[in-house]
N, C-alpha and C. Protein backbone atom coordinates (compact mmCIF):
# COMPACT_ATOMS: atom_id res chain seq x y z
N UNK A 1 14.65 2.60 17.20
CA UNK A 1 13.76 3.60 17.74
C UNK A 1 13.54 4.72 16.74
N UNK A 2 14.75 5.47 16.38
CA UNK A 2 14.71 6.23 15.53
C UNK A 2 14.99 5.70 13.86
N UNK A 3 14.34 6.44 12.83
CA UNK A 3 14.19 5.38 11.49
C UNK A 3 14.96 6.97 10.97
N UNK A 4 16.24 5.97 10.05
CA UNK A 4 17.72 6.98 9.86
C UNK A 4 16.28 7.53 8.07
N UNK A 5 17.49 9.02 7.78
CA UNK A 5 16.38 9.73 6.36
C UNK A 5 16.27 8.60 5.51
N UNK A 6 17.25 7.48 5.07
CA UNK A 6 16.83 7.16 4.19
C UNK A 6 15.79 6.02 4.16
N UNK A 7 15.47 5.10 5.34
CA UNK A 7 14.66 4.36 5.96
C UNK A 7 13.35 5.15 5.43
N UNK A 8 13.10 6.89 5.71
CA UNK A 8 12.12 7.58 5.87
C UNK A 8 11.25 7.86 4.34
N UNK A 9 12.36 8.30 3.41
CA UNK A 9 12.64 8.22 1.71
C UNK A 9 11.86 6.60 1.38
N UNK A 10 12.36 5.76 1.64
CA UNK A 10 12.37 4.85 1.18
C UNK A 10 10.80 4.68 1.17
N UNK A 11 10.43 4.80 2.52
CA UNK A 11 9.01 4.78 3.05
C UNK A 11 7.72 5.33 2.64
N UNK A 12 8.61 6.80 2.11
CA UNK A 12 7.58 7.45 1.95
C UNK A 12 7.12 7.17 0.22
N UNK A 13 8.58 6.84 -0.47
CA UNK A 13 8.32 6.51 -1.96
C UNK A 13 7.55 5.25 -2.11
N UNK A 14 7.41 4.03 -1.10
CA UNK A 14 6.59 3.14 -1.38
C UNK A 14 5.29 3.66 -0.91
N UNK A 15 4.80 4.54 -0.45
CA UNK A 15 3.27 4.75 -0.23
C UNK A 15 3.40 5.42 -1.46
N UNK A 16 3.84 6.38 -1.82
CA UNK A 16 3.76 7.02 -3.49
C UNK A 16 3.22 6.18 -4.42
N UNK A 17 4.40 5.10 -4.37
CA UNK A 17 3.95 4.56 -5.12
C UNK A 17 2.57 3.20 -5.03
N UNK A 18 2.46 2.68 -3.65
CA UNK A 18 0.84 2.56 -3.68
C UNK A 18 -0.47 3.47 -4.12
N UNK A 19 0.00 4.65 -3.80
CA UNK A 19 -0.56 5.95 -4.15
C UNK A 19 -1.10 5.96 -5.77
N UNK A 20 0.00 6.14 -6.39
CA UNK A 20 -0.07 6.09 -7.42
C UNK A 20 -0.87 4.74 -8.22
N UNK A 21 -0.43 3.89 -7.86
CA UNK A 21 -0.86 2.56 -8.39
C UNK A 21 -2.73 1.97 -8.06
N UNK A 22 -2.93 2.89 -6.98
CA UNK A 22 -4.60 2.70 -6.32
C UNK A 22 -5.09 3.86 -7.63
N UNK A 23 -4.13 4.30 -7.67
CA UNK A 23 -5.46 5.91 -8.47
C UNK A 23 -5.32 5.66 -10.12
N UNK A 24 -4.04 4.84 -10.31
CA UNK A 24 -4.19 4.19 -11.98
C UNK A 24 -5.47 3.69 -12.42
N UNK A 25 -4.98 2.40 -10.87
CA UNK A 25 -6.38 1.75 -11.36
C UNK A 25 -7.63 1.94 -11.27
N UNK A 26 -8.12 2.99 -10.76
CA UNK A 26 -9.84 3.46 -10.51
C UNK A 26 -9.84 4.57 -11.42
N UNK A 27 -8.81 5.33 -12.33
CA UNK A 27 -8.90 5.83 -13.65
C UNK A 27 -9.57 5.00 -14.24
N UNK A 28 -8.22 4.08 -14.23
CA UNK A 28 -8.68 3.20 -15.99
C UNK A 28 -9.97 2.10 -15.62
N UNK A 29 -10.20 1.68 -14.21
CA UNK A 29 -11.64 1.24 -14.39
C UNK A 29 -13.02 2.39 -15.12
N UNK A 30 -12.67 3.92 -14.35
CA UNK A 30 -13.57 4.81 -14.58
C UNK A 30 -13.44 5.04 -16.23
N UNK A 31 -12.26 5.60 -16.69
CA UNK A 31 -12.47 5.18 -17.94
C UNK A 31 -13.25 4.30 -18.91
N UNK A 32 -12.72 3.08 -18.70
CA UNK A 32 -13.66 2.00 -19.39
C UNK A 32 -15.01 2.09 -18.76
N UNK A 33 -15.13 2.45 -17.70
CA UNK A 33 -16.88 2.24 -17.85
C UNK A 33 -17.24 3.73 -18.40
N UNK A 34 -16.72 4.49 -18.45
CA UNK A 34 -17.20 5.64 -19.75
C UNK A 34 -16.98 5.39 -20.81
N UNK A 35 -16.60 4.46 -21.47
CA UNK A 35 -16.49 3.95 -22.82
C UNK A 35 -17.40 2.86 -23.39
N UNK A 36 -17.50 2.36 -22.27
CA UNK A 36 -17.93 1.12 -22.63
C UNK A 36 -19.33 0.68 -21.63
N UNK A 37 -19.82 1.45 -20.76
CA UNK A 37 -20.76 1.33 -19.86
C UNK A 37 -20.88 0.23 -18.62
N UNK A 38 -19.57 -0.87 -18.72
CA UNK A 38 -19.78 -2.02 -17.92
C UNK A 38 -18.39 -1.63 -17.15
N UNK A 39 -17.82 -2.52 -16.12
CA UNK A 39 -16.83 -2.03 -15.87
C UNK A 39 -15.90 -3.63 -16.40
N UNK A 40 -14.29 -3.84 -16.87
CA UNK A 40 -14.04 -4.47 -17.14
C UNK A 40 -13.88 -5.59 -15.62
N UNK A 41 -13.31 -6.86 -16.50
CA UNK A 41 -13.15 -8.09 -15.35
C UNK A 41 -11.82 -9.07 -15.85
N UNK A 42 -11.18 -9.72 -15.01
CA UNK A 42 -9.70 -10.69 -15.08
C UNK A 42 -10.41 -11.36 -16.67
N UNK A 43 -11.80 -11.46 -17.20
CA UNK A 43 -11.29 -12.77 -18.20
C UNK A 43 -11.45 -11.79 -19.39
N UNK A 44 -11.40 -10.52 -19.86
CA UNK A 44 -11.68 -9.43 -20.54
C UNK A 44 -10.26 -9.43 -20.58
N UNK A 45 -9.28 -9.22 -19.51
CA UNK A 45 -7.82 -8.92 -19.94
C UNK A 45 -7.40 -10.12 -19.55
N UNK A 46 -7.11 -11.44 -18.99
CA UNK A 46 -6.76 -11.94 -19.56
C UNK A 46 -6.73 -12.63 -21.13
N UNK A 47 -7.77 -12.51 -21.42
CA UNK A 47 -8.53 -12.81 -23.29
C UNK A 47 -7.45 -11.99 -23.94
N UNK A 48 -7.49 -10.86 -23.11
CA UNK A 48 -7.28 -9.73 -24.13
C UNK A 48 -5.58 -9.28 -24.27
N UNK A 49 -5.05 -9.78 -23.36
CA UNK A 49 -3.65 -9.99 -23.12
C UNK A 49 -2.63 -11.05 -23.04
N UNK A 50 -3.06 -12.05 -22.86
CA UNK A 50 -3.18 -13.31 -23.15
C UNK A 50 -1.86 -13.58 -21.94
N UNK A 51 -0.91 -13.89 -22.04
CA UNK A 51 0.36 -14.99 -20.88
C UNK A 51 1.03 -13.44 -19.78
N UNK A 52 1.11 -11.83 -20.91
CA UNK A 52 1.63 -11.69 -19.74
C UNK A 52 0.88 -10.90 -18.96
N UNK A 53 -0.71 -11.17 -18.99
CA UNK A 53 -1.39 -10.79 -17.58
C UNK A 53 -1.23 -11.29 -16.02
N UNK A 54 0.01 -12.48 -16.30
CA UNK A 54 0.25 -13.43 -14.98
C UNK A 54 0.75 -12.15 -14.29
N UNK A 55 2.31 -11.63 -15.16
CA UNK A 55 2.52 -10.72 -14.75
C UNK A 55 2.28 -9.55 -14.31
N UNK A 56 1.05 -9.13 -14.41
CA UNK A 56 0.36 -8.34 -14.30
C UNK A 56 -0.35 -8.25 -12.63
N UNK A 57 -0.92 -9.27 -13.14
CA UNK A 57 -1.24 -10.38 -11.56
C UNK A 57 -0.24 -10.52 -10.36
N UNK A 58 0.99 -10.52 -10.65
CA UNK A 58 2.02 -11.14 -9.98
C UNK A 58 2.12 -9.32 -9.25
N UNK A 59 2.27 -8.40 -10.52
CA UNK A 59 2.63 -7.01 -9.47
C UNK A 59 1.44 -6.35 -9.00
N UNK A 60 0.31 -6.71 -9.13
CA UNK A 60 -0.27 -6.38 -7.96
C UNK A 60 -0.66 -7.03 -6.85
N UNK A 61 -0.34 -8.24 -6.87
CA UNK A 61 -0.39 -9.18 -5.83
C UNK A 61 0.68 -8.46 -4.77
N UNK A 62 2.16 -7.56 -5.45
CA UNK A 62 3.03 -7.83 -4.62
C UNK A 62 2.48 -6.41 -4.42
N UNK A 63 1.25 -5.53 -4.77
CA UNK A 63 1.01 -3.80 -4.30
C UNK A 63 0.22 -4.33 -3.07
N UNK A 64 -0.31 -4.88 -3.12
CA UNK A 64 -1.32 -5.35 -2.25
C UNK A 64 -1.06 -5.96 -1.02
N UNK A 65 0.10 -6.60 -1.17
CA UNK A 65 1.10 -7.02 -0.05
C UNK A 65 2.16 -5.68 0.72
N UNK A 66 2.38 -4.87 -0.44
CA UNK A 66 3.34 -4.43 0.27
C UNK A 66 2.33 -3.16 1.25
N UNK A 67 1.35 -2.55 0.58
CA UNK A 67 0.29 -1.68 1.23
C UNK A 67 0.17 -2.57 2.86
N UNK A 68 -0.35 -4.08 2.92
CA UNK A 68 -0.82 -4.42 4.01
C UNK A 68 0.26 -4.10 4.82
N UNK A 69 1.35 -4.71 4.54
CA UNK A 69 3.25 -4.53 5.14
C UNK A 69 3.15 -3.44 5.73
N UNK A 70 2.88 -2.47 4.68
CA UNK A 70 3.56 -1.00 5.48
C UNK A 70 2.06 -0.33 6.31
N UNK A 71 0.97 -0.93 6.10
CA UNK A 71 -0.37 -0.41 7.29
C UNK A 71 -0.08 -1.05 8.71
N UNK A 72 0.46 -2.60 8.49
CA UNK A 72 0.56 -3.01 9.64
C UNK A 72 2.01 -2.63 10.21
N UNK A 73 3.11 -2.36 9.57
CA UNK A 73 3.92 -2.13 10.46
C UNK A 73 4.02 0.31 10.71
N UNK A 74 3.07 0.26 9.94
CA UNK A 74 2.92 2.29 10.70
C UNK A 74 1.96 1.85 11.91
N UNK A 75 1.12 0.68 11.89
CA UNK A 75 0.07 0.76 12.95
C UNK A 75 0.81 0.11 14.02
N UNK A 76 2.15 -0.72 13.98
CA UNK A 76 2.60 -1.03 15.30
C UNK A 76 3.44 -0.02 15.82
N UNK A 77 3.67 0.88 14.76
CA UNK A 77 4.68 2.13 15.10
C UNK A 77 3.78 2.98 16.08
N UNK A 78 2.89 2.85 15.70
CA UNK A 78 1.61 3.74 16.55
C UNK A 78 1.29 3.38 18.01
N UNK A 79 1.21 2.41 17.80
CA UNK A 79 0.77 1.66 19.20
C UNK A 79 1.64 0.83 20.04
N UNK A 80 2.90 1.10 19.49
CA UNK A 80 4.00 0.81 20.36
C UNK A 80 4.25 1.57 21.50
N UNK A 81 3.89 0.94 22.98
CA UNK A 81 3.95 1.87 24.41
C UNK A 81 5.45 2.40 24.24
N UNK A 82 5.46 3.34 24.81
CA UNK A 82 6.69 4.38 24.78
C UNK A 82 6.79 4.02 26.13
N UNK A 83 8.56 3.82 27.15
CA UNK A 83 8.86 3.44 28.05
C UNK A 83 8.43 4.71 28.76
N UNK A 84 7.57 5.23 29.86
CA UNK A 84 7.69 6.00 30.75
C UNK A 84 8.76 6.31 31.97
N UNK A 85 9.55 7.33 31.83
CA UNK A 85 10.08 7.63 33.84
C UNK A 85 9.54 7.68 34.47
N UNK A 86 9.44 6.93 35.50
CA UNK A 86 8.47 7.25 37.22
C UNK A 86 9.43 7.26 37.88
N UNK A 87 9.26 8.66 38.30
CA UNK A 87 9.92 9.02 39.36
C UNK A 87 9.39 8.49 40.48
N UNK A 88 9.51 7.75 41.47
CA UNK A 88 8.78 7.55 42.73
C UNK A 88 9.30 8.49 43.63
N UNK A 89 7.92 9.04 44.82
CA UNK A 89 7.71 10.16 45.30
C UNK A 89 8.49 9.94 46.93
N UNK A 90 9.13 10.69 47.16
CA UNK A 90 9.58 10.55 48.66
C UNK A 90 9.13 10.07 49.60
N UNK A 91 7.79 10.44 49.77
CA UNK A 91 7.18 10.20 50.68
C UNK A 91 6.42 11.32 51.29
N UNK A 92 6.19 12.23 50.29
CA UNK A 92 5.52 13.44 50.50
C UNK A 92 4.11 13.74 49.94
């Protein structure tokens, strides 16, 4: 029910760091298309990086996963019914 501080830490450093990792990459796209007028594409860096763009691939596959992870489980946090007390009434 309750999520202990470091559950909360933990939580909040992986949106950081989605955070961080969404705004790298729409720099360095914005960048290159101020340099270069086009915006780059996978066969530009893979060409251009050659074996360890897998890796590259591989960690944002796992940003992209973990973003969906933590949208869908704050959105069941959200919409999880909270047990109500009903008092039932005397009869008055």
């Amino acid at each position: 029910m309750f999520r202990s501080a470091q559950q909360n830490r933990i939580g909040g450093m992986l949106w950081y760091a989605v955070l961080i990792w969404f705004s790298s990459s729409i720099l360095s796209q914005a960048l290159f298309i101020g340099f270069y007028g086009i915006p780059y594409d996978a066969i530009d860096l893979f060409g251009g990086i050659g074996p360890a763009y897998i890796g590259l691939v591989l960690i944002e596959i796992t940003m992209w996963i973990l973003l969906a992870g933590l949208s869908v489980v704050k959105m069941v946090r959200k919409l999880k019914l909270k047990p109500v007390n009903i008092v039932p009434s005397l009869g008055k």
